[in-house]
Protein backbone atom coordinates (compact mmCIF):
# COMPACT_ATOMS: atom_id res chain seq x y z
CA UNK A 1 15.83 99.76 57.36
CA UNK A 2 18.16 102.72 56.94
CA UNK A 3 20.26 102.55 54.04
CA UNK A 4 23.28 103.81 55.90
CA UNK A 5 26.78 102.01 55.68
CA UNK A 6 27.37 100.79 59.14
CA UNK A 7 30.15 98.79 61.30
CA UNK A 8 30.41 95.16 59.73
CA UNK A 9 27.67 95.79 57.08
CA UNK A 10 24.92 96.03 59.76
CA UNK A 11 21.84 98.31 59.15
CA UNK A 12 20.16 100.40 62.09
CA UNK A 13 16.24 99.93 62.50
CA UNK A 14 14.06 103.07 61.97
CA UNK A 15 13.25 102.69 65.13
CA UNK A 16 16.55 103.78 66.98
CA UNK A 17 15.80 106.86 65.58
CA UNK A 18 12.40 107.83 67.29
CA UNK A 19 13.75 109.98 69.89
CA UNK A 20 12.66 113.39 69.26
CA UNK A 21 15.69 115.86 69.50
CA UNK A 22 13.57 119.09 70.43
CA UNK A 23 12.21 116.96 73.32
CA UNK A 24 15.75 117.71 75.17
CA UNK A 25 14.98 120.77 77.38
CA UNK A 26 18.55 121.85 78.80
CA UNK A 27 18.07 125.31 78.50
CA UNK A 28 18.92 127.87 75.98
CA UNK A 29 21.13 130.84 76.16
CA UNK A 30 17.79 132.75 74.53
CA UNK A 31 15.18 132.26 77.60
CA UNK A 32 16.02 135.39 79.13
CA UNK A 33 14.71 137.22 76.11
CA UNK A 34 11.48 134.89 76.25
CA UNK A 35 10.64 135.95 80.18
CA UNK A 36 10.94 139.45 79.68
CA UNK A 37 14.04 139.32 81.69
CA UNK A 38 15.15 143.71 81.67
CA UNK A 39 18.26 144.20 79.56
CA UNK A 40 21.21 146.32 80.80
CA UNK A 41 21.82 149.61 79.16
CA UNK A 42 23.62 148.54 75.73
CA UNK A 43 27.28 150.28 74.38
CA UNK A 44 27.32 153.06 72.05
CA UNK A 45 29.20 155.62 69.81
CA UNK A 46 32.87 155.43 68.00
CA UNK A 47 35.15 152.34 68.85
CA UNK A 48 38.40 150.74 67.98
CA UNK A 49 39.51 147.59 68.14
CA UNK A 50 43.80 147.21 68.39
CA UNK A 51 45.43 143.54 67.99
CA UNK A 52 48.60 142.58 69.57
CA UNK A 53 50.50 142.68 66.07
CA UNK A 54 50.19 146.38 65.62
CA UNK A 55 46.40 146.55 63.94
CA UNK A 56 44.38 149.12 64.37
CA UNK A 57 40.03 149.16 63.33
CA UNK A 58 37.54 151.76 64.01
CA UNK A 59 33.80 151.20 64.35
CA UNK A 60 30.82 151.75 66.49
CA UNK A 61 29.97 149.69 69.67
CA UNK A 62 26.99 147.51 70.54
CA UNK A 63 26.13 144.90 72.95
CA UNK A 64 27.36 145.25 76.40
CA UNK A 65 28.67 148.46 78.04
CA UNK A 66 32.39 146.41 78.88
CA UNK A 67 35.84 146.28 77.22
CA UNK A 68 36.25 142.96 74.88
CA UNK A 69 39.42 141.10 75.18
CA UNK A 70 40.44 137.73 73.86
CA UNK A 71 42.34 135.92 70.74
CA UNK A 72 40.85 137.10 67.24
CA UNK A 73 39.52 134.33 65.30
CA UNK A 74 36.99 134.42 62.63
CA UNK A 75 34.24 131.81 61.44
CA UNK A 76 32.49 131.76 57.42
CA UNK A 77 29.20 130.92 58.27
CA UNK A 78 26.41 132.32 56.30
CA UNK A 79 24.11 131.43 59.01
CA UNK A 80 24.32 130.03 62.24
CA UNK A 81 25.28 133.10 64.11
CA UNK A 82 23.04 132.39 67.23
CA UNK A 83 24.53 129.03 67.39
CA UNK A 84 28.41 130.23 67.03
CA UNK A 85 27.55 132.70 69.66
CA UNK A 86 26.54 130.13 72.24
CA UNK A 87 28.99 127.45 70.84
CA UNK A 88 31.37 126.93 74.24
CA UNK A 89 34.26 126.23 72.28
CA UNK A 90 34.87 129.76 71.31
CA UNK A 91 35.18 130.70 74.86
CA UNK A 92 37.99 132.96 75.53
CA UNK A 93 37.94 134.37 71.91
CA UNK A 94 36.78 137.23 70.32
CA UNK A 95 34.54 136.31 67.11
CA UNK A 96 34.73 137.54 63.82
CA UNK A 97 32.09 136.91 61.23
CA UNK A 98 33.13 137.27 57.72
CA UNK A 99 29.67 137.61 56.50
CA UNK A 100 28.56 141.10 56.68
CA UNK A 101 25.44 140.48 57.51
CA UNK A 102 24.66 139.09 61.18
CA UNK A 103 21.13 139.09 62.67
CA UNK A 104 19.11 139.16 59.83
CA UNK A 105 16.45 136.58 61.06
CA UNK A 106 16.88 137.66 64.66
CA UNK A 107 17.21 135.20 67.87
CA UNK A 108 15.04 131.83 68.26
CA UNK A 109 14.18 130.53 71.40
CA UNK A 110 15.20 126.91 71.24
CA UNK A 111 18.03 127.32 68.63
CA UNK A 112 21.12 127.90 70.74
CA UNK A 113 24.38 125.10 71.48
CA UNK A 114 24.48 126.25 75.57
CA UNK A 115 22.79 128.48 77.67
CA UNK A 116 25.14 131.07 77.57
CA UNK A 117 27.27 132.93 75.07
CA UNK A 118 30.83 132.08 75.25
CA UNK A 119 32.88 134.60 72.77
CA UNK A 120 34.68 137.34 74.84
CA UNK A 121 33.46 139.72 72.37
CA UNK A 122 32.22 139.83 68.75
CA UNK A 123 32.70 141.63 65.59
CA UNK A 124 30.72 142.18 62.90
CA UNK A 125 30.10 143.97 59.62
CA UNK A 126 27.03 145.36 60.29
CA UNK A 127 24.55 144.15 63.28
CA UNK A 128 20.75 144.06 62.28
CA UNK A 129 18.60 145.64 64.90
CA UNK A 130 15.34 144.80 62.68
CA UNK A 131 15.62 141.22 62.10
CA UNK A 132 12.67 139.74 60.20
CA UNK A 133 11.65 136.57 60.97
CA UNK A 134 8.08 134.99 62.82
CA UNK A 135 10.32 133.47 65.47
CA UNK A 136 12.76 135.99 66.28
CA UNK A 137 12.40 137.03 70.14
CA UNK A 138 15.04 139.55 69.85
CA UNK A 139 18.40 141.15 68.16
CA UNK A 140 21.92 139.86 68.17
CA UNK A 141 22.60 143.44 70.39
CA UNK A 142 19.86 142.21 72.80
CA UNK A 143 21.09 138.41 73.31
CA UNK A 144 25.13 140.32 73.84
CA UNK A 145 23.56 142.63 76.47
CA UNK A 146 21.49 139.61 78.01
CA UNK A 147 24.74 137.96 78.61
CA UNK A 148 27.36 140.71 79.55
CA UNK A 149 29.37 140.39 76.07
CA UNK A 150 30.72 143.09 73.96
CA UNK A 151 30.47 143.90 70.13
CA UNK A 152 31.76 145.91 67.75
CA UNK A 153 30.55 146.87 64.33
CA UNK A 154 30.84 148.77 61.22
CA UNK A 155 34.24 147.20 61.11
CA UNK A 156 36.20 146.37 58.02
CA UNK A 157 36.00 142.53 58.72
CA UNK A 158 37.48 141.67 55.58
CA UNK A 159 40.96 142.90 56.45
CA UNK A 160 40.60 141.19 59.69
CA UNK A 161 40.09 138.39 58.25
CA UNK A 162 42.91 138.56 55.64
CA UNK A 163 45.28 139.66 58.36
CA UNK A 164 44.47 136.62 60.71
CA UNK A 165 44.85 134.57 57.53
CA UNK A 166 48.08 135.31 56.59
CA UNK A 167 49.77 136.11 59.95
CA UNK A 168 47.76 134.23 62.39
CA UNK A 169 45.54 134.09 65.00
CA UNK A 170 46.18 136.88 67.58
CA UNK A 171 45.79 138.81 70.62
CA UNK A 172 43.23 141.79 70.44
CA UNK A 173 40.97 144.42 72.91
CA UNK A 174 38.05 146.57 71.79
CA UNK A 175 36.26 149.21 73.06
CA UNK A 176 35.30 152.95 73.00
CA UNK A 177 37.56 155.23 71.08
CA UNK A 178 38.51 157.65 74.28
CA UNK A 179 39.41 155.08 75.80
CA UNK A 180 42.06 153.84 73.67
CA UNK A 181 45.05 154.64 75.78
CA UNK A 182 44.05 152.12 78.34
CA UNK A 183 43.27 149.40 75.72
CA UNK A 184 46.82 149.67 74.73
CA UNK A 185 47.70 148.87 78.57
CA UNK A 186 45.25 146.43 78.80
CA UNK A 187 46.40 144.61 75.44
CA UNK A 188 50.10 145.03 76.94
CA UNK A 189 49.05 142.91 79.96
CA UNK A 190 46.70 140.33 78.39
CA UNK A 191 47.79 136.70 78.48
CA UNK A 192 46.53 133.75 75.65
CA UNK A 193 43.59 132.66 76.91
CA UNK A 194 44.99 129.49 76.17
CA UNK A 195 46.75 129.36 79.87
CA UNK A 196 43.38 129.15 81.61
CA UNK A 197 41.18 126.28 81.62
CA UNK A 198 38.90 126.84 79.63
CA UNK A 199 37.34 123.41 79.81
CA UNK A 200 36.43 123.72 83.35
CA UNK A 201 35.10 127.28 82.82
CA UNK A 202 32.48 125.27 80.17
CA UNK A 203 31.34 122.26 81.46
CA UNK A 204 29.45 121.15 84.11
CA UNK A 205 29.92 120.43 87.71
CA UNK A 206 27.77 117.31 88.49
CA UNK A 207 26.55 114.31 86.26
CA UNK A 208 23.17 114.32 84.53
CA UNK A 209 20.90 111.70 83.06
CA UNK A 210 18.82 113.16 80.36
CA UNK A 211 16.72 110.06 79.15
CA UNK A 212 17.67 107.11 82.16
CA UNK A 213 15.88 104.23 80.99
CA UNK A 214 15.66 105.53 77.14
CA UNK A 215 13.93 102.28 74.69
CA UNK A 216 12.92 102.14 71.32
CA UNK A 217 9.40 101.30 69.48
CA UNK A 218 10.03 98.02 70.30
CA UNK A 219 11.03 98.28 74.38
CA UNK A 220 14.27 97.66 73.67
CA UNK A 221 17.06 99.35 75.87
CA UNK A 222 19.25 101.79 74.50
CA UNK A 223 22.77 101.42 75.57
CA UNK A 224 24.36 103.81 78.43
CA UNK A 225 26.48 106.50 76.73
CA UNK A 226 28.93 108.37 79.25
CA UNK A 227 29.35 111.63 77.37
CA UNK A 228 32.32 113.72 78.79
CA UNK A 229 31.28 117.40 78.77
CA UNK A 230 34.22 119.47 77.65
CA UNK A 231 32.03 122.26 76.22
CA UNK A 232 29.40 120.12 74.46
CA UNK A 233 27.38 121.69 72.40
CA UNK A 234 23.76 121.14 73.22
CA UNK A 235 22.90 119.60 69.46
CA UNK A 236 24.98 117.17 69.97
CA UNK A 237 23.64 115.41 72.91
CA UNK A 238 20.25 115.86 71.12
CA UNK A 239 21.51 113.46 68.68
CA UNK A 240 23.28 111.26 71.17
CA UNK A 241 19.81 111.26 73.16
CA UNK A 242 18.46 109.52 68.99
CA UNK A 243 20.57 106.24 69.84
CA UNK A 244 21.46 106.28 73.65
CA UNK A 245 20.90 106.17 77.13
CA UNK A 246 22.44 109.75 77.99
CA UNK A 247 24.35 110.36 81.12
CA UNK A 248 26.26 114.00 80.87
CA UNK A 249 29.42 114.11 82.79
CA UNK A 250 31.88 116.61 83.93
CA UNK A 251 35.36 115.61 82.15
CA UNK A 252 37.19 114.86 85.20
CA UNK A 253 34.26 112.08 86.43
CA UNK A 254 37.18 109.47 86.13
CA UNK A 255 36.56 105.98 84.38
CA UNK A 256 36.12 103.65 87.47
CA UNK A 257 32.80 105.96 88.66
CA UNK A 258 31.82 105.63 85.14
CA UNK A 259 31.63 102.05 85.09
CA UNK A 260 30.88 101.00 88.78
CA UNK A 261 28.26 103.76 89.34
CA UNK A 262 26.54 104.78 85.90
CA UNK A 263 27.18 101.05 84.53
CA UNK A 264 27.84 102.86 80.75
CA UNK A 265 28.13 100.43 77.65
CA UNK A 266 30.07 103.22 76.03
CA UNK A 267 31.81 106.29 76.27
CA UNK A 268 31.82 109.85 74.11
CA UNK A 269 34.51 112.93 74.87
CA UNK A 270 32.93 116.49 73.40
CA UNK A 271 33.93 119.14 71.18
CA UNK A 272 35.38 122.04 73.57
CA UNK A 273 37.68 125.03 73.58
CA UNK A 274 41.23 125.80 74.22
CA UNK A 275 44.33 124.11 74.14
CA UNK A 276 43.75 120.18 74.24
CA UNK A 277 47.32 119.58 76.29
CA UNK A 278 46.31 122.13 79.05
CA UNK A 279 47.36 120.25 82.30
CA UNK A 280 43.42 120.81 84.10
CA UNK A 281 40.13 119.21 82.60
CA UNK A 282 41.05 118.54 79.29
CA UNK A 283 44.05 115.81 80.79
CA UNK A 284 41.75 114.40 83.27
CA UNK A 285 39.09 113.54 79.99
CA UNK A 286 42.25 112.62 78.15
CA UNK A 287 43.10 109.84 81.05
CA UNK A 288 39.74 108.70 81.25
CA UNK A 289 39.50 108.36 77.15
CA UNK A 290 42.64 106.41 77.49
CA UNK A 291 41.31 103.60 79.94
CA UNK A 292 38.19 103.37 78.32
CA UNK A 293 40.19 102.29 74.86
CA UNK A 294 42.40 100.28 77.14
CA UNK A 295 39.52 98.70 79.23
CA UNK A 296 37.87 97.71 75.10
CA UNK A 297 35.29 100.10 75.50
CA UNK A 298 33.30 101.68 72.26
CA UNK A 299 34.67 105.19 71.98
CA UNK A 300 34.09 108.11 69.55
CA UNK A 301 35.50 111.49 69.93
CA UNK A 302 34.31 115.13 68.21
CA UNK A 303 36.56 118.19 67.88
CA UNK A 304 38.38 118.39 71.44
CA UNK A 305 37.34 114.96 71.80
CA UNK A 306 39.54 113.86 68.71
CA UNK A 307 42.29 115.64 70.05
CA UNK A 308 42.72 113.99 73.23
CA UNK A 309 42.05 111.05 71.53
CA UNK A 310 45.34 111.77 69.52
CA UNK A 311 47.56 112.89 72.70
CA UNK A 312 46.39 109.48 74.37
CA UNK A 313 47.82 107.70 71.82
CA UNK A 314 50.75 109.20 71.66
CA UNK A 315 50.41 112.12 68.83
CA UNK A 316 50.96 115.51 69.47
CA UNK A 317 49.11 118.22 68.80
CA UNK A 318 49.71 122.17 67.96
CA UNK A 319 48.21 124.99 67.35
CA UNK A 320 47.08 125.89 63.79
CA UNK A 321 47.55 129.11 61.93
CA UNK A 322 44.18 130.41 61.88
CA UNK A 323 42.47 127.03 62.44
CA UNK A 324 38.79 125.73 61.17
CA UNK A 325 35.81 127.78 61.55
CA UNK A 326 32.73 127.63 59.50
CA UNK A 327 30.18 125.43 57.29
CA UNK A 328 32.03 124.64 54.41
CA UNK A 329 35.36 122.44 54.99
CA UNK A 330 35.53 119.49 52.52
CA UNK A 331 37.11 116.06 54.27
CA UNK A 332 38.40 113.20 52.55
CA UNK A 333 37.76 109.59 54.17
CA UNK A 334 40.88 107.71 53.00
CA UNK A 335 38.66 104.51 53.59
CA UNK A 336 36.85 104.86 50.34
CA UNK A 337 37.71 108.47 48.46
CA UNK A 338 34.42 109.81 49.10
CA UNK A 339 34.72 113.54 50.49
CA UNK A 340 31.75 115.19 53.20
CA UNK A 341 31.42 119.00 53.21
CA UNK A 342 31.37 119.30 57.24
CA UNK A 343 31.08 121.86 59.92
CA UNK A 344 34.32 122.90 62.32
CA UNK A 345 35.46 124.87 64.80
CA UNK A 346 38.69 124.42 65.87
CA UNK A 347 42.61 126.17 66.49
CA UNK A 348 44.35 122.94 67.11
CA UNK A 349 44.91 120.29 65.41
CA UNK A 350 46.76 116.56 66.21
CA UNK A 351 49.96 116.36 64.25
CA UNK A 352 49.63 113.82 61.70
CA UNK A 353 51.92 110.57 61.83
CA UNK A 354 54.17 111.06 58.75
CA UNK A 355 53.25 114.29 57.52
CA UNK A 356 54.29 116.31 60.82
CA UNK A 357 52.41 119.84 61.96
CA UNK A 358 50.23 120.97 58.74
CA UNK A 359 49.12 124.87 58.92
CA UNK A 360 50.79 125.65 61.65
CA UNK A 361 50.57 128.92 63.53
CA UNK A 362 53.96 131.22 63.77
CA UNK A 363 54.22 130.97 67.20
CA UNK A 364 55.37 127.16 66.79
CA UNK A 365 53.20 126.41 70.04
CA UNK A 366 52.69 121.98 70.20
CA UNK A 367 52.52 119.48 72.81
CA UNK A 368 55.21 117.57 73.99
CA UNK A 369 56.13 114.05 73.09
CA UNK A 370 54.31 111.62 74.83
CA UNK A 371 54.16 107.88 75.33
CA UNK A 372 50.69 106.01 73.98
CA UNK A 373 48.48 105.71 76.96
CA UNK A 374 46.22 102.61 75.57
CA UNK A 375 48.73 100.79 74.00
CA UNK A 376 47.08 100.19 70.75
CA UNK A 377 47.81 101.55 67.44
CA UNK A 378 46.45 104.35 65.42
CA UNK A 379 45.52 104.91 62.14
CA UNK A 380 44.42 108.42 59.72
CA UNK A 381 40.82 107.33 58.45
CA UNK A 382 39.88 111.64 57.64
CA UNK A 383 42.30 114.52 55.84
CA UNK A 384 41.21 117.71 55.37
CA UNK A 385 41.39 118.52 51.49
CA UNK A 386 42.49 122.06 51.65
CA UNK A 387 45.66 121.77 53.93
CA UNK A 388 45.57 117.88 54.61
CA UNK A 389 45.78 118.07 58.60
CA UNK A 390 44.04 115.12 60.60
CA UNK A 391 40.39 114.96 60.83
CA UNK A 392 39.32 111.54 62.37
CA UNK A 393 41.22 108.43 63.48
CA UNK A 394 40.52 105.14 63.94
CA UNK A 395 41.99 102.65 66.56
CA UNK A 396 43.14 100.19 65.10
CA UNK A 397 41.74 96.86 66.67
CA UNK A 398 39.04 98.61 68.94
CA UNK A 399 35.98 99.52 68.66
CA UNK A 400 37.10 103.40 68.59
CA UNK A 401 36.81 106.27 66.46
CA UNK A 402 37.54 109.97 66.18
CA UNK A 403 36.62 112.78 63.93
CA UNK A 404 37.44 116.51 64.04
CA UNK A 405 34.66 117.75 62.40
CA UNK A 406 30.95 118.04 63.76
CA UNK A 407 28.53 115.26 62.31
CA UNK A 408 25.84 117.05 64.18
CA UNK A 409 25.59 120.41 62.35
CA UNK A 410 22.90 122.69 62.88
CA UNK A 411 22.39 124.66 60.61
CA UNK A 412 25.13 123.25 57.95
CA UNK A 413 25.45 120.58 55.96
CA UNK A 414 24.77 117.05 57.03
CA UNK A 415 27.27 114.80 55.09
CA UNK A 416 28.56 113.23 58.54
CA UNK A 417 25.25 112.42 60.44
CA UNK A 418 25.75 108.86 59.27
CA UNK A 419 28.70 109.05 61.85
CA UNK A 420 26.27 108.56 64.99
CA UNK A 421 25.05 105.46 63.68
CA UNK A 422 28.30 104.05 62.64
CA UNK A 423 28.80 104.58 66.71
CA UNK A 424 25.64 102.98 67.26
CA UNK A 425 26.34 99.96 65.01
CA UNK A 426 30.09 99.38 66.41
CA UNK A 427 28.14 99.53 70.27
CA UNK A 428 25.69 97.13 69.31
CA UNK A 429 28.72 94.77 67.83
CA UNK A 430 30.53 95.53 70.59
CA UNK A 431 27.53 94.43 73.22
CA UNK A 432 26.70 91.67 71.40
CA UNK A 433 30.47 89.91 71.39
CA UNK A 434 30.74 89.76 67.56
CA UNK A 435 32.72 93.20 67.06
């Protein structure tokens, strides 16, 4: 038995955990290195990168041979680049990595969150173009032209960093240094790329089962998980895949096709990117979160999920200075003390109940009021213990649960895995009538 703590003191058996994750093949942002796919002729020479608050950067360009455009945000990762690259909830943002060092060990086939990478450009400190590893099939410069995005390095990524720290997120454009005149038009004209829907421009189009019919050792079934896809990162429905039945959905599937058609025992929204009150995708997920809590239906929420957990019942959310990105952000669960070093990515956060809108950004930017959709209460079951802003709720009275952070980390820490089998317990409660 695993010695996990679990829903009403219940142990998994080994055997729920059988499923191999690698066996998932969904595709990987990397197989276009792999096939010998011909790369587009890369950018070079001097380049500058301007931000919407007046800052100015030179350095020299890499990756694709196109202007990059998007809101500056940085991430404090060690490692991990390949997967922050092709993590969709950085979609519509530039990237910044504060290590210095990016591409080291090269790309792996296998090792990416999508099969595309989602940043709207990235900036480094310096780009290795000699990576040394076994499994490296290519260069960070190689996987950026593969995929028509833009870099920029030999930047001085520490002052990014401590401006977007102190003043907040913001607006930026890069690209060649001639051309800097019409980078300052361009920046003049560009909108947040919070206004689009980024949700849609993520997830899929059409539902997928990825294991139909999944047992353990023993022949048992594994229940039906309907996983909402509002950018999900590939890892994560690796892991689902461990305990569950897996049918991937588009977020606006709606809950009554859910239950009449795909016959789900349970339901899971995804991390994602962009503003979680954005009237498209993310609001029809929202709905369909709300009527699953409504209908008594096991839920848990990551990242985006979380958040539309929290405007469903009735929070609000906003946008947060310079938000969560990176391996290293210590959360408290207010349950029992005990504190998990976890893995986020994140620029909004759900307001908490008594404590209001914690690291907020300037700009003030929140959702409005709204009523609770599910009718039951909410409680805070995670804080962060830098800043103290939400990072998981629990439903009170329902077999429901949220958390902000990523459980599923890979590479980083792995303080929060227990998390998919606390879902796994509370479904097997819930399926069995003694939740």
């Amino acid at each position: 038995m695993l010695g996990s703590e679990l829903q009403n003191g219940r142990s998994l058996p080994a055997t729920h955990r059988l499923y191999n994750p690698s066996a998932l093949d969904i595709g990987d942002a990397a197989d276009g290195l792999l096939n010998g796919t011909e790369l587009p002729q890369g950018a070079t020479g001097p380049g500058v990168l301007l931000t919407a608050d007046g800052g100015r950067y030179e350095g020299d360009l890499f990756g694709a041979n196109v202007l990059g455009s998007g809101e500056l945000v940085f991430t404090t990762g060690m490692m991990g680049y390949q997967e922050s690259l092709t993590d969709p909830s950085f979609a519509g943002q530039v990237l910044t990595f504060t290590y210095p060092l990016i591409g080291n060990y090269g790309i792996h086939q296998g090792t990416s969150e999508s099969k595309q990478v989602w940043p709207r450009g990235v900036v480094v400190r310096h780009a290795m173009h000699q990576p040394d590893h076994r499994n490296s099939i290519g260069t960070v410069d190689d996987l950026l032209r593969l995929h028509g995005v833009p870099g920029i390095q030999n930047i001085d990524t520490r002052a990014i960093t401590r401006r977007v720290r102190e003043l907040g997120t913001v607006l930026c454009v890069f690209g060649p240094l001639g051309q800097e005149g019409q980078l300052k038009s361009k920046l003049e004209a560009l909108t947040s790329p919070e206004l689009e829907d980024l949700v849609d421009e993520v997830s899929i189009d059409e539902p997928i089962e990825l294991n139909p019919g999944a047992t353990d050792e023993l022949g048992s079934r594994k229940p039906r998980l309907g996983v909402l896809d509002c950018g999900v990162k590939h890892n994560i429905l690796r892991h689902l895949c461990m305990y569950f039945d897996v049918v991937w959905c588009p977020p606006n599937i709606g809950y009554t096709t859910l239950k009449e058609t795909y016959n789900i025992d349970a339901l899971f929204c995804s991390n994602g990117p962009g503003d979680p009150a954005h009237h498209g995708k993310a609001t029809d997920a929202r709905n369909t979160l709300a009527e699953a809590v409504k209908d008594g239906l096991p839920v848990m929420g990551i990242c985006l999920g979380h958040q539309l957990m929290g405007l469903a019942s009735g929070l609000q959310t906003y946008k947060m200075r310079y938000g969560h990105r990176g391996a290293n952000q210590p959360v408290v669960d207010l349950k029992d003390g005990t504190v998990a070093i976890t893995s986020q990515n994140h620029g909004f956060a759900v307001a908490h109940p008594q404590d209001g809108m914690l690291a907020a950004h300037p700009s003030g930017a929140f959702s409005p009021a709204s009523a609770n959709q599910h009718g039951a209460d909410i409680e805070v079951r995670y804080v962060n213990a830098n800043d103290g802003t939400v990072e998981g709720l629990d439903v009170i009275g329902k077999p429901c649960f949220t958390v902000q952070f990523h459980p599923e980390a890979c590479p980083g820490p792995h303080d929060a895995t227990h998390l998919f089998l606390r879902f796994r317990a509370i479904v097997d409660a819930h399926l069995e009538g003694d939740e």
